[in-house]
Structures are given as structure tokens and as C-alpha cells.
Protein backbone atom coordinates (compact mmCIF):
# COMPACT_ATOMS: atom_id res chain seq x y z
CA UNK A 1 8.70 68.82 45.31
CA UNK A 2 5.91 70.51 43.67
CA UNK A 3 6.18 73.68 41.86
CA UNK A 4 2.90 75.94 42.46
CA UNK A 5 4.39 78.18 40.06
CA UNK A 6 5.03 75.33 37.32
CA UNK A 7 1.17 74.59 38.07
CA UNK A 8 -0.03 77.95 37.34
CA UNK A 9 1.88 77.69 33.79
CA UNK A 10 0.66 74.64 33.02
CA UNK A 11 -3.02 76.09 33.77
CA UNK A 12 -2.29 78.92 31.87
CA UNK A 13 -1.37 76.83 28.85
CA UNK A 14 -3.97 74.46 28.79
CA UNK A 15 -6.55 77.35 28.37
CA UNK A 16 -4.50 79.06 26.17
CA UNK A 17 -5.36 76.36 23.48
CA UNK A 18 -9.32 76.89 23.92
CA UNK A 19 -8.81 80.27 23.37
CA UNK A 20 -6.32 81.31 20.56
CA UNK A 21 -9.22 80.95 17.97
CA UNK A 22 -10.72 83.81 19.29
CA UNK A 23 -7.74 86.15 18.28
CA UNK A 24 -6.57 87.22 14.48
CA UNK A 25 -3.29 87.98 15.38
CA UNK A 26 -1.68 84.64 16.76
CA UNK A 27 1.43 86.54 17.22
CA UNK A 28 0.07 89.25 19.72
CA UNK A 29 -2.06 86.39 21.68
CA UNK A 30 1.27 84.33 21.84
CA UNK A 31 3.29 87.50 23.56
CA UNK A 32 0.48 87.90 25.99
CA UNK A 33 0.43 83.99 26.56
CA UNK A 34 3.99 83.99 27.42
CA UNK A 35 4.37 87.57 29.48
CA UNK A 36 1.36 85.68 31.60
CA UNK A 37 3.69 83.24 32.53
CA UNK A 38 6.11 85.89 33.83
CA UNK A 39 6.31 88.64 36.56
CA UNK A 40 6.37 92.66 36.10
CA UNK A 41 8.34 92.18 39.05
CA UNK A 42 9.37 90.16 42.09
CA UNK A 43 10.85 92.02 45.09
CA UNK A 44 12.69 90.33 48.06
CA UNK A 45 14.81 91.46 50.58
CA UNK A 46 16.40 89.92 54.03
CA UNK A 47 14.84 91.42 56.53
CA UNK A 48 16.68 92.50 60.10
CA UNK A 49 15.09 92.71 63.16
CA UNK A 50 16.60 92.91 66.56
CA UNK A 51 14.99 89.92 69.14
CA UNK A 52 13.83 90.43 72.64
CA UNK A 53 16.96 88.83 73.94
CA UNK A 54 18.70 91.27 72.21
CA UNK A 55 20.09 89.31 69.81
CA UNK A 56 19.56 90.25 65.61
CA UNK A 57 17.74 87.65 63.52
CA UNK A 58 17.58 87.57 59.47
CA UNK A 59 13.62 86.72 57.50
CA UNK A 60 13.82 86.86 54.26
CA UNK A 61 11.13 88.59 52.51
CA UNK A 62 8.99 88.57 49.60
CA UNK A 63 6.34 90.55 47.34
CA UNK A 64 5.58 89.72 43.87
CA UNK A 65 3.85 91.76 40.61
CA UNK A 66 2.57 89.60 38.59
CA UNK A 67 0.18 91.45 36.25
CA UNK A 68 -1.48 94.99 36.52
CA UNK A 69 -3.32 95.44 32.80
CA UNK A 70 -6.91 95.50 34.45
CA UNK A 71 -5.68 97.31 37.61
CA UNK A 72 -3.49 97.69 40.91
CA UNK A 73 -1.39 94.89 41.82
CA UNK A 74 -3.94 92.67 44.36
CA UNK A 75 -3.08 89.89 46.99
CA UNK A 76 -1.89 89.04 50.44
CA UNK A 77 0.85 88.51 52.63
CA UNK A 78 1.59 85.42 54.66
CA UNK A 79 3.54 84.97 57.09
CA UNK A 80 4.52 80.83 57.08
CA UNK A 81 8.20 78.73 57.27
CA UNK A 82 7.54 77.19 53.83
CA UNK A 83 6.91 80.60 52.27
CA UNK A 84 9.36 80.90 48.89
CA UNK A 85 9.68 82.73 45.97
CA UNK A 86 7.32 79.75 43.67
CA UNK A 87 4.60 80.20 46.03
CA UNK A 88 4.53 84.40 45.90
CA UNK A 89 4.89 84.13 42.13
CA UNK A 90 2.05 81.02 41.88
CA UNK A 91 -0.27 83.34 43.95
CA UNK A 92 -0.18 86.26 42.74
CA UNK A 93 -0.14 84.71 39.14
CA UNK A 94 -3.78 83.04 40.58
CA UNK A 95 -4.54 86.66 41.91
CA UNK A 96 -4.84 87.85 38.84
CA UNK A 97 -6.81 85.50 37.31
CA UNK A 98 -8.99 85.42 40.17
CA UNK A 99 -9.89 89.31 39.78
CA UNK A 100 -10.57 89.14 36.14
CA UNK A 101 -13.28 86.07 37.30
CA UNK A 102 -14.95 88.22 38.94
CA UNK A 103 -14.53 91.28 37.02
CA UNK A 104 -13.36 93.53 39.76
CA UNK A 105 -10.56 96.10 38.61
CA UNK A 106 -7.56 94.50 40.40
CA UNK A 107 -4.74 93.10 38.95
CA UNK A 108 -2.57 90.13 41.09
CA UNK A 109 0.00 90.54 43.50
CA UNK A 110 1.17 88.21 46.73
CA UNK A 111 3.77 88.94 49.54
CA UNK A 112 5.02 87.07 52.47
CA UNK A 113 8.05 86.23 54.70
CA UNK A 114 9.58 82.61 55.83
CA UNK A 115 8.48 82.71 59.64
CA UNK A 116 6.84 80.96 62.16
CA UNK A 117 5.00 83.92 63.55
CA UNK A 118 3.99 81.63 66.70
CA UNK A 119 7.88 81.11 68.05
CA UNK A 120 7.56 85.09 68.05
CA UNK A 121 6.74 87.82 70.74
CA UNK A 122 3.96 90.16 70.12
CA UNK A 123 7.00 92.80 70.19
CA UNK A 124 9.18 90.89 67.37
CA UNK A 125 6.10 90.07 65.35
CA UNK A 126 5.04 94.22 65.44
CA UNK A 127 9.05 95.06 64.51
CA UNK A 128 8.50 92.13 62.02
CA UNK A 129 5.51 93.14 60.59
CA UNK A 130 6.94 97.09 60.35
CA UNK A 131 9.91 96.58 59.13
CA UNK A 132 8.51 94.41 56.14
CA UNK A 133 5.84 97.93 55.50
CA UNK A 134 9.00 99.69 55.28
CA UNK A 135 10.10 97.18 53.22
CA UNK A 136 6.98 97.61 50.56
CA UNK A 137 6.39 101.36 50.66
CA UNK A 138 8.16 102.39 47.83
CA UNK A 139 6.56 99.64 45.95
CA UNK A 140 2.88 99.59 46.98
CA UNK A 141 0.16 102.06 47.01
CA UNK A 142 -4.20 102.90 46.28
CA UNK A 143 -3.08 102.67 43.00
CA UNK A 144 -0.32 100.81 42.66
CA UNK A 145 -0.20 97.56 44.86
CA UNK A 146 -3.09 96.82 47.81
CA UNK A 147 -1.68 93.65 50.26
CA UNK A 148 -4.04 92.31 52.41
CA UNK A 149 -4.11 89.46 54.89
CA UNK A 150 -3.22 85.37 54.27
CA UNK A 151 -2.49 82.64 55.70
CA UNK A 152 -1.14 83.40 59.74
CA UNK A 153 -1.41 87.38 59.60
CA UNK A 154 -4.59 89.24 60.17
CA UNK A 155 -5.75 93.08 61.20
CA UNK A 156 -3.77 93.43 63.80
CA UNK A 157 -0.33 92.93 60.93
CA UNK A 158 -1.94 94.81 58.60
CA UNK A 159 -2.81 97.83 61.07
CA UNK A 160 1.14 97.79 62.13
CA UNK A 161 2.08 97.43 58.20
CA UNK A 162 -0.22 100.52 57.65
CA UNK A 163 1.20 103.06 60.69
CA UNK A 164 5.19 102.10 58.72
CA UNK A 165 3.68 102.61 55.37
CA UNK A 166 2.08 105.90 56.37
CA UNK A 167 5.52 107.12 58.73
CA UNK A 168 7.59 106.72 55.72
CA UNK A 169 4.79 108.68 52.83
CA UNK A 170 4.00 110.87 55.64
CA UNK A 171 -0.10 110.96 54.95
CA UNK A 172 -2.91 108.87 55.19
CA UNK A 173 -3.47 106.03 53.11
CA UNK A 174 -6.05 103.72 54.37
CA UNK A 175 -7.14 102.34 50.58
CA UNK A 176 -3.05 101.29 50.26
CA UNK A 177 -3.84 97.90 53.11
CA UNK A 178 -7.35 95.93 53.03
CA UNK A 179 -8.46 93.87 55.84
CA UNK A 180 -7.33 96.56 58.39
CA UNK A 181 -9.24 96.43 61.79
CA UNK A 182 -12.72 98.56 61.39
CA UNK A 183 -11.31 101.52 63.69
CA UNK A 184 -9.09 101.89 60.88
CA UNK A 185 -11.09 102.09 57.70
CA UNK A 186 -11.84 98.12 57.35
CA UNK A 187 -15.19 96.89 56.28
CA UNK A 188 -17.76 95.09 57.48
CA UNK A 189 -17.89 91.42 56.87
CA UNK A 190 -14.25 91.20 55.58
CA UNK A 191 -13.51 88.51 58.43
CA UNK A 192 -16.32 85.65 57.01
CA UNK A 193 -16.13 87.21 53.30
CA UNK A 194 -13.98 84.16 51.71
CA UNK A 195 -15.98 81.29 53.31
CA UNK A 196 -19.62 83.73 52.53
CA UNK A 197 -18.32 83.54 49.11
CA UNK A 198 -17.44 79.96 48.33
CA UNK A 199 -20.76 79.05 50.28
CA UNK A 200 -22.69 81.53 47.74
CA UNK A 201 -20.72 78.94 45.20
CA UNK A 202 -21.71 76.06 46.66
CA UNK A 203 -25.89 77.35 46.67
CA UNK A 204 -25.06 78.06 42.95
CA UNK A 205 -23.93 74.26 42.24
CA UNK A 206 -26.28 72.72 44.40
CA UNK A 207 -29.39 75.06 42.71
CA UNK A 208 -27.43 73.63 39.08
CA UNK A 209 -27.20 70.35 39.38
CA UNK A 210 -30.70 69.94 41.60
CA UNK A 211 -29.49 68.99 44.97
CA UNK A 212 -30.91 69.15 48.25
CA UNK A 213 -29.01 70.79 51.14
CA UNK A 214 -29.88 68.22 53.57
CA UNK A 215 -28.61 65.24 51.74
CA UNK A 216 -25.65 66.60 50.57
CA UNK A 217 -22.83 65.59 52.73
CA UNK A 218 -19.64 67.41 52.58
CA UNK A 219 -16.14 66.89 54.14
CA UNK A 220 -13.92 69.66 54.89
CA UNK A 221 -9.54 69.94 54.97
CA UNK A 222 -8.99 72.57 56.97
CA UNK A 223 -10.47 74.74 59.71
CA UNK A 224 -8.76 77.81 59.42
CA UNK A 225 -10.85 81.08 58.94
CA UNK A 226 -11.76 80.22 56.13
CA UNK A 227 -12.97 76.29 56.60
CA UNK A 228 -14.71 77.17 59.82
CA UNK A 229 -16.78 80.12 57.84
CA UNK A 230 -17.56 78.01 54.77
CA UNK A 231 -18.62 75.12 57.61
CA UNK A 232 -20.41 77.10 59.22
CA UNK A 233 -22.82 79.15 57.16
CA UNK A 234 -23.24 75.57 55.42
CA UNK A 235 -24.28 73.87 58.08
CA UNK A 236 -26.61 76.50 59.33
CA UNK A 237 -28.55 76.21 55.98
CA UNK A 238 -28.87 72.32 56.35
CA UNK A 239 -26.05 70.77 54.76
CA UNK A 240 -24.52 67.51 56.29
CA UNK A 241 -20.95 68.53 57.23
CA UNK A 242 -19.81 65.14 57.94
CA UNK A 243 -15.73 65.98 58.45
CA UNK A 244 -13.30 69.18 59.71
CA UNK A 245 -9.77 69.09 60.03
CA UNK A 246 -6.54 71.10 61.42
CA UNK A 247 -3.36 69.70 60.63
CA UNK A 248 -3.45 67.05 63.76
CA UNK A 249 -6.31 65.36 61.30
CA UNK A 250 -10.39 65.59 61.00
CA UNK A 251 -13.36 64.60 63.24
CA UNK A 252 -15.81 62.43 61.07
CA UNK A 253 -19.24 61.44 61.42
CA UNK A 254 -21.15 60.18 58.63
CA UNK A 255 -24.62 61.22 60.34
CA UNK A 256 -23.29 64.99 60.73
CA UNK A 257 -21.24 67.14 62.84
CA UNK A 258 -22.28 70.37 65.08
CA UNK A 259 -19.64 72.56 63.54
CA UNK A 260 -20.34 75.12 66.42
CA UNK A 261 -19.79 72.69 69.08
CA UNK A 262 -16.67 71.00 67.44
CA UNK A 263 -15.10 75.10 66.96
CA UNK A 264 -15.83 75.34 70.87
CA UNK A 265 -13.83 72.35 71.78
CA UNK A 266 -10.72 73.12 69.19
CA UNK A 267 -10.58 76.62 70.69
CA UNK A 268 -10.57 75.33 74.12
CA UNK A 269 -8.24 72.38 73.25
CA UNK A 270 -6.09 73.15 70.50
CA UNK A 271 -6.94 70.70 68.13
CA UNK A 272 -9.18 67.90 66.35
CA UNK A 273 -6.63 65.32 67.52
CA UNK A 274 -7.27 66.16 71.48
CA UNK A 275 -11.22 66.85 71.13
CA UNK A 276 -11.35 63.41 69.68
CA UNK A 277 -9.66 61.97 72.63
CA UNK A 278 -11.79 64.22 75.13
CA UNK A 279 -14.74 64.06 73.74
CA UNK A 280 -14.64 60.46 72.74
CA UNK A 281 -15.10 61.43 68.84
CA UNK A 282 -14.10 59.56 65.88
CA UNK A 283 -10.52 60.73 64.50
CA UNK A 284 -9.35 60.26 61.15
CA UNK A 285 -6.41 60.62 59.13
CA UNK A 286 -5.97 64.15 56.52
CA UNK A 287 -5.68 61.38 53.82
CA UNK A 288 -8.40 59.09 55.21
CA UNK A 289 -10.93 62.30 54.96
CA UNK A 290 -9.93 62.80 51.29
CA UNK A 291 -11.14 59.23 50.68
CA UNK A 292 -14.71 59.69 52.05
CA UNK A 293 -17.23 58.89 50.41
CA UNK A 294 -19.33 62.11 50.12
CA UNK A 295 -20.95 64.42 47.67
CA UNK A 296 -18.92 67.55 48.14
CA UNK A 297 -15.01 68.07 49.19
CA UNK A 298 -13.92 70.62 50.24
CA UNK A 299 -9.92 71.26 49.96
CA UNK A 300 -9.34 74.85 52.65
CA UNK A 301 -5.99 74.46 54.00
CA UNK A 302 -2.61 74.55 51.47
CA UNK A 303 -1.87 74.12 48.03
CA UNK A 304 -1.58 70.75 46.44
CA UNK A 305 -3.95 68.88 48.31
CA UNK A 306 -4.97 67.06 46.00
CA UNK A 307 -2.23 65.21 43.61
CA UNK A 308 -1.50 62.65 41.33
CA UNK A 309 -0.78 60.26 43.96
CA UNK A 310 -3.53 60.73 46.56
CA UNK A 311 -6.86 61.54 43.25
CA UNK A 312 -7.52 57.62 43.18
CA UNK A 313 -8.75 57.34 46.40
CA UNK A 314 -11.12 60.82 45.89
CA UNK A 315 -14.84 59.47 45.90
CA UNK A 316 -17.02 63.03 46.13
CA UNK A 317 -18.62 63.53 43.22
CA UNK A 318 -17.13 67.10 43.07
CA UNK A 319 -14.73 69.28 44.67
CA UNK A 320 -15.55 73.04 45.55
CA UNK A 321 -11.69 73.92 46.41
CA UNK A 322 -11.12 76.91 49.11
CA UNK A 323 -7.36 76.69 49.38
CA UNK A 324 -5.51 78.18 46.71
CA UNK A 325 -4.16 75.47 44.34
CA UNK A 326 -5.25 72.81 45.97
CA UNK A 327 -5.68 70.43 42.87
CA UNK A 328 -2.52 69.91 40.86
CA UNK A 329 -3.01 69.62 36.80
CA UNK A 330 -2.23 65.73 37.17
CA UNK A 331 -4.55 64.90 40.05
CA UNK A 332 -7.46 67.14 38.18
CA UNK A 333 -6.70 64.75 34.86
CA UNK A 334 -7.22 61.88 37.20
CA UNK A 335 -10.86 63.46 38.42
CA UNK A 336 -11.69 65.25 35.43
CA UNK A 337 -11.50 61.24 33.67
CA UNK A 338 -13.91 60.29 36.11
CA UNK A 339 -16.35 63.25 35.44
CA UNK A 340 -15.74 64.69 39.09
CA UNK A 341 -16.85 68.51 38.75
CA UNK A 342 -14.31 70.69 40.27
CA UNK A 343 -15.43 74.20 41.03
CA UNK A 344 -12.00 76.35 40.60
CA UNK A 345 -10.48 78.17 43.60
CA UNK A 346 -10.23 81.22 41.60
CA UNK A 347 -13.87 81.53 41.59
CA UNK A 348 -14.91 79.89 44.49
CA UNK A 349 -12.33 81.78 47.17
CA UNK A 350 -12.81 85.09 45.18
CA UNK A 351 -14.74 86.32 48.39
CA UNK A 352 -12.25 87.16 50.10
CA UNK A 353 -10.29 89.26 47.54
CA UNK A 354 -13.69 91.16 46.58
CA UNK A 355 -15.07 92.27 50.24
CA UNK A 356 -11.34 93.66 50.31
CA UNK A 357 -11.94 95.37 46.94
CA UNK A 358 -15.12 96.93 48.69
CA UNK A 359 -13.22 97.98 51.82
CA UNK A 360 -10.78 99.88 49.46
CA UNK A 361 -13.57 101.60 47.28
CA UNK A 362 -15.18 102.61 50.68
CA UNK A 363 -11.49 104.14 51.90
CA UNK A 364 -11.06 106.26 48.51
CA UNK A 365 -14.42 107.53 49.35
CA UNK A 366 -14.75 107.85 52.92
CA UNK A 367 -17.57 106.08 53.36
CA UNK A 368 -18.75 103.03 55.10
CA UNK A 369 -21.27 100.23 53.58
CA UNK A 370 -23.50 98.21 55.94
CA UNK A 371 -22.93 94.86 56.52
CA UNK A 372 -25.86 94.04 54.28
CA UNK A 373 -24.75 95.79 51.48
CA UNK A 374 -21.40 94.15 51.68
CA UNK A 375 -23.10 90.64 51.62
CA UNK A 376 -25.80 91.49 48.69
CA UNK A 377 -22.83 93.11 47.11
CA UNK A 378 -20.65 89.93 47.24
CA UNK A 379 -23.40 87.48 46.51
CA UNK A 380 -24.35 89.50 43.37
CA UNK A 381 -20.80 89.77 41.90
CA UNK A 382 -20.25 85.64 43.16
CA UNK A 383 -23.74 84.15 41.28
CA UNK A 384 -22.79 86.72 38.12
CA UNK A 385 -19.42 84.67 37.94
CA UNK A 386 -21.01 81.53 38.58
CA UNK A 387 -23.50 82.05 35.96
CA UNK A 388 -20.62 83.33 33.44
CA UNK A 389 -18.47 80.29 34.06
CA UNK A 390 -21.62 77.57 33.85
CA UNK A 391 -22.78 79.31 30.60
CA UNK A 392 -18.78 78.78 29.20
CA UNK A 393 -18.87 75.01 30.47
CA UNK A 394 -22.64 74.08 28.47
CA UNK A 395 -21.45 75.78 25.33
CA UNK A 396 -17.54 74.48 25.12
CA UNK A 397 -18.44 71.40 26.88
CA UNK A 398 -15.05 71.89 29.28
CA UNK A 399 -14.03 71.55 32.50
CA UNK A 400 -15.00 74.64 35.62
CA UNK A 401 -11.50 75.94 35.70
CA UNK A 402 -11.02 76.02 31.69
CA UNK A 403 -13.97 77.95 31.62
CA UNK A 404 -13.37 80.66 34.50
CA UNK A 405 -9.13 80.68 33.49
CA UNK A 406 -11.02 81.68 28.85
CA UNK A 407 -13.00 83.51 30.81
CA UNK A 408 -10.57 85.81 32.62
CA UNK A 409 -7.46 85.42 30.71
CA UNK A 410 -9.53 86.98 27.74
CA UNK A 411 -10.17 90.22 29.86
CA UNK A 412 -6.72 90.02 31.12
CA UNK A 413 -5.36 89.96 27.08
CA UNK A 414 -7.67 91.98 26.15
CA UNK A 415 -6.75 94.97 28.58
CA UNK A 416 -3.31 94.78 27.78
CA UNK A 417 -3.99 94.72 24.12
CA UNK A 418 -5.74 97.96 24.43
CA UNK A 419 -2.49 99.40 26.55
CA UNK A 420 -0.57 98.15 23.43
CA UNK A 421 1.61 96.03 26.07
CA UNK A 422 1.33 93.52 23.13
């Protein structure tokens, strides 16, 4: 099996090389290096909650600290069966990293329990999702640690994880959870924020390398929230989405698909697998869409995606990667050979994390932004980091992700060197 975490590291260490010229003191760079690859701390507990039928069942829990020089601990919580302590400490190691890229004042932190929040009741999932609030309070806070929503929790979770977290402090805190429902202090265009920023990405690549919208064709794994944004505000600006998939596989058409429609149908249905056979569509294989032959793909769903074993049979001529370590450090060798750009998920997903870093700065001061602040907000701090990164990649002559990882690692090293951490 794949170790995100072992990933991260090697990441981590493959940047570390570009950038150890720029420090006098090998010695210091070397201690931050290493405590980089470690965790200020990695909490877990087994979590009891008592069942509808009465009966008590056992989740084991998770948050972890990775890094807080440039700022509170930053990242989600996910609620998934293969949830486990690698993944927490890969994430929130990428959380991190991903802050510093775009130079908001977050450090990295990720949470989540081993469930399958669909086998439960709204009641268990509420005592589920309180109990685990309980679970954090004496560990998170404004200025401490801010979780937010992943992969299967939403507003709704972090509105119950809010009302335990406030019970037990006894005051308001609205700044301690982002992605809260708007009744409750959330902002404004925090729902599309992730795919709104990785599509402000993708305008920045195409404007770089001189594309056209309309002849760019792009393939999409995964049609989660943030798939179906990304798809969507793509294909409402003209480019050709030509595949979306769930995990039941992807609808394909080479001459384009209506991404609206095709939503429709899934929610009606369920998923691609059954619109294809209602709606007489062509259906294709998760591994069959990575092999199309298209200018952009797009990797939204889980981590490694994209591996050693599956890179041969990648034709796009880049890779704009939503998920969060979707490309292991093998497979991007493979692509990397064959001069495939691929635009780094800690830039490219970093919308997400910074609409939630506006919701917070609008909590602390009790005010609410418009949504069109929030969006000329976000695509001002996404084409700054673009623009930083491409600048790296002309000069050095390296790869997208070596140039975002010098980028932020150096303001990560930096801040703790001027904490005297090392």
C-alpha cells in the first residue's frame, strides 16, 4: 500500500535540495528539513457513541498538528472508512505547505474519523459529529487550530461540531470552525471556493502557455463538490469537458459533455454508471478516462490517482490535480520525463482553504464580505501564486510543484527561524 505520508517526505526532500543554497547555516536548514517531516502533534482517541438500536459502537478518531510557525493549525476533517493516521499526518503536512503557497497566515492541520457516515442515522451522525467536537476542544481554537470540512462532512457537521465546542468553552467562537452554514457566521461562496480556485488556475495556464478555451479538452476523476464546481465554471467559459466520473466510472464524449445536464441525471440516478445505461451514454472505465487523449486532466477524487503503474498510459499534455496527492513522486518522474506540466494540488486546490481563511477573518471581525469580494479576493491571492510559482519555474528551469513546495517551504523555514524553533 501506498504511504501518503512517505509521499509528502519524499516531496519535502526533493525540494529541500533546490533550496539549501539559499541558507548559510546548513545545520539550522537541516533541523527545519527534518522537524518538516514530523508532527507538533498527532491526537487520536476511540470514540463512543451509543446507536439507535441502543447498542454502543467504537470510531476511532483522529486530528493532526503538523506545523504552526506562520500561524494556527489549518485543515479539515473527513469523515471516510479508509481514514488512518498516514493520511491525517500526509494532509495536514500538504496543509501547510499549501498556506505558505498562497501566503495566507495559516499553518496545517487535518482531522477525521474511520466511518461510513452513509450506514449512519442523522441522530448517530449528530452524536458522532459532537462527540468528536468534544473530542477537539481542548486542542483547537481562533488561534490555535481552525477544522473545516473534507471529504463526506459539510455545514451541517461543522455547525453540530461548533454548538459541542462552544457547550464545553462556554462562549462564542464562530472563527474556531470554517465552512459553517451562513446563519452561523459562514461566508459567501465557501461551497464553489475550491473548484473557483483551481478554475482561476486553469485561466492562468491556459493565458501561459496560449491556449484557447474552446479547443482545450479536459477530462475529469471525480464529481464530488469539488469536480462538479471546477466542471462547471469550466464549461460555462467554453472549455470542452469531454469526461466526469463518480466511483461507478466516467461518461465520455470526445465532442463535449453538458456538465449541467449530466449533474441532473447523477442526482436523480445515483450515478455515471446508471445515467449511462438510461440515457444511452457512453461509459468508461476510472482507468480508461486516465488514458484519454486530451489536453488537460484533471485528478478530483482521492489521493494517488495517479502512480507508477497506471503514468504510462497518461496522454494529456498536463495535469491540473484537485484531489490532494493525487500524483505519487514515481508516477510524476514518469510524466515529468515526458515534459507533462503538472500544476501542484497545493496551489491549484488552495481555494478552498483560503475562502475559509476569509470566513474566519470575517468571524474575528463581525463582519460579512459580499460574494464579490470573496471571489475578487480569491482570484487575486490565486493569479499572485500562480504568477510566483511560473516566475520560480522560468528562472530554475524545474518542475510546478518544486517551485510552489522552494517557494513555501522557504516562508515556512524562514518563520520558524525567526521564532528561533531552529
Amino acid at each position: 500500500m501506498i504511504s501518503a505520508f512517505e509521499n509528502a517526505k519524499k516531496q519535502i526532500d526533493a525540494v529541500a535540495l533546490l533550496l539549501k543554497t539559499e541558507y548559510q547555516d546548513k545545520l539550522i536548514f537541516e533541523k527545519a528539513i527534518k522537524s518538516l517531516k514530523t508532527h507538533q502533534k498527532i491526537i487520536k482517541k476511540k470514540i463512543l457513541i451509543r446507536m439507535d438500536n441502543g447498542k454502543t459502537k467504537v470510531f476511532q478518531a483522529y486530528r493532526s498538528q503538523h506545523n504552526d510557525a506562520r500561524g494556527p493549525f489549518k485543515g479539515g476533517i473527513r469523515f471516510h472508512p479508509k481514514v488512518s493516521e498516514d493520511e491525517v499526518k500526509a494532509l495536514s503536512t500538504w496543509m501547510t505547505i499549501k498556506c505558505a503557497v498562497v501566503g495566507i497566515p495559516y499553518g496545517g492541520g487535518k482531522g477525521g474519523i474511520i466511518v461510513d457516515p452513509k450506514k449512519l442515522s442523522d441522530s448517530e451522525l449528530e452524536n458522532l459529529c459532537k462527540k468528536y467536537g468534544e473530542f477537539l476542544t481542548p486542542h483547537i481554537g481562533p488561534w490555535r487550530d481552525v477544522p473545516a470540512p473534507d471529504v463526506n462532512t459539510g455545514e451541517r457537521e461543522m455547525a453540530w461540531m461548533l454548538e459541542a465546542y462552544e457547550k464545553k468553552t462556554g462562549f462564542h467562537s464562530p472563527a474556531t470552525f470554517t465552512g459553517k452554514p451562513l446563519e452561523l457566521g459562514g461566508s459567501l461562496g465557501r461551497t464553489e471556493a475550491t473548484g473557483q480556485g483551481g478554475f482561476y488556475i486553469l485561466q492562468n495556464y491556459i493565458q501561459h502557455t496560449r491556449s484557447v478555451p474552446a479547443r482545450t479538452a479536459i477530462a475529469i476523476q471525480g464529481f464530488g463538490n469539488v469536480g462538479y464546481w471546477f466542471s462547471k465554471l469550466a464549461s460555462n467559459s467554453g472549455y470542452k469537458i469531454v469526461a466526469v466520473s463518480d466511483s461507478s466510472g466516467a461518461i465520455y464524449d470526445r465532442k463535449g459533455i453538458d456538465v449541467e445536464k449530466v449533474a441532473g441525471y447523477k442526482e436523480r440516478l445515483g450515478s455515471f454508471e446508471k445515467v449511462s445505461t438510461e440515457k444511452k451514454m457512453n461509459f468508461i472505465t476510472n482507468e480508461e478516462l486516465l488514458s484519454l487523449d486530451v489536453d488537460i486532466l484533471v485528478p478530483a477524487a482521492l489521493e494517488n490517482a495517479i502512480t507508477v503503474d497506471n503514468a504510462k498510459i497518461i496522454r494529456a499534455k498536463a495535469i491540473l490535480e484537485m484531489a490532494n496527492g493525487p500524483t505519487t513522486p514515481e508516477g510524476e518522474e514518469i510524466l515529468l520525463k515526458r515534459n507533462v506540466d503538472i500544476l501542484p494540488d497545493v496551489l491549484c486546490n488552495a481555494g478552498g482553504v483560503t475562502v475559509s481563511y476569509f470566513e474566519w477573518v470575517q468571524n474575528l471581525h463581525g463582519y460579512s464580505w459580499t460574494k464579490k469580494k470573496v471571489n475578487e479576493e480569491l482570484k487575486e491571492i490565486m493569479n499572485k501564486a500562480f504568477g510566483e510559482i511560473l516566475a520560480v519555474v522560468k528562472v530554475k528551469k524545474i518542475s510546478f510543484r518544486e517551485a510552489a513546495y522552494a517557494l513555501s517551504l522557504k516562508r515556512i523555514i524562514d518563520a520558524m527561524i525567526l521564532r528561533g524553533r531552529v
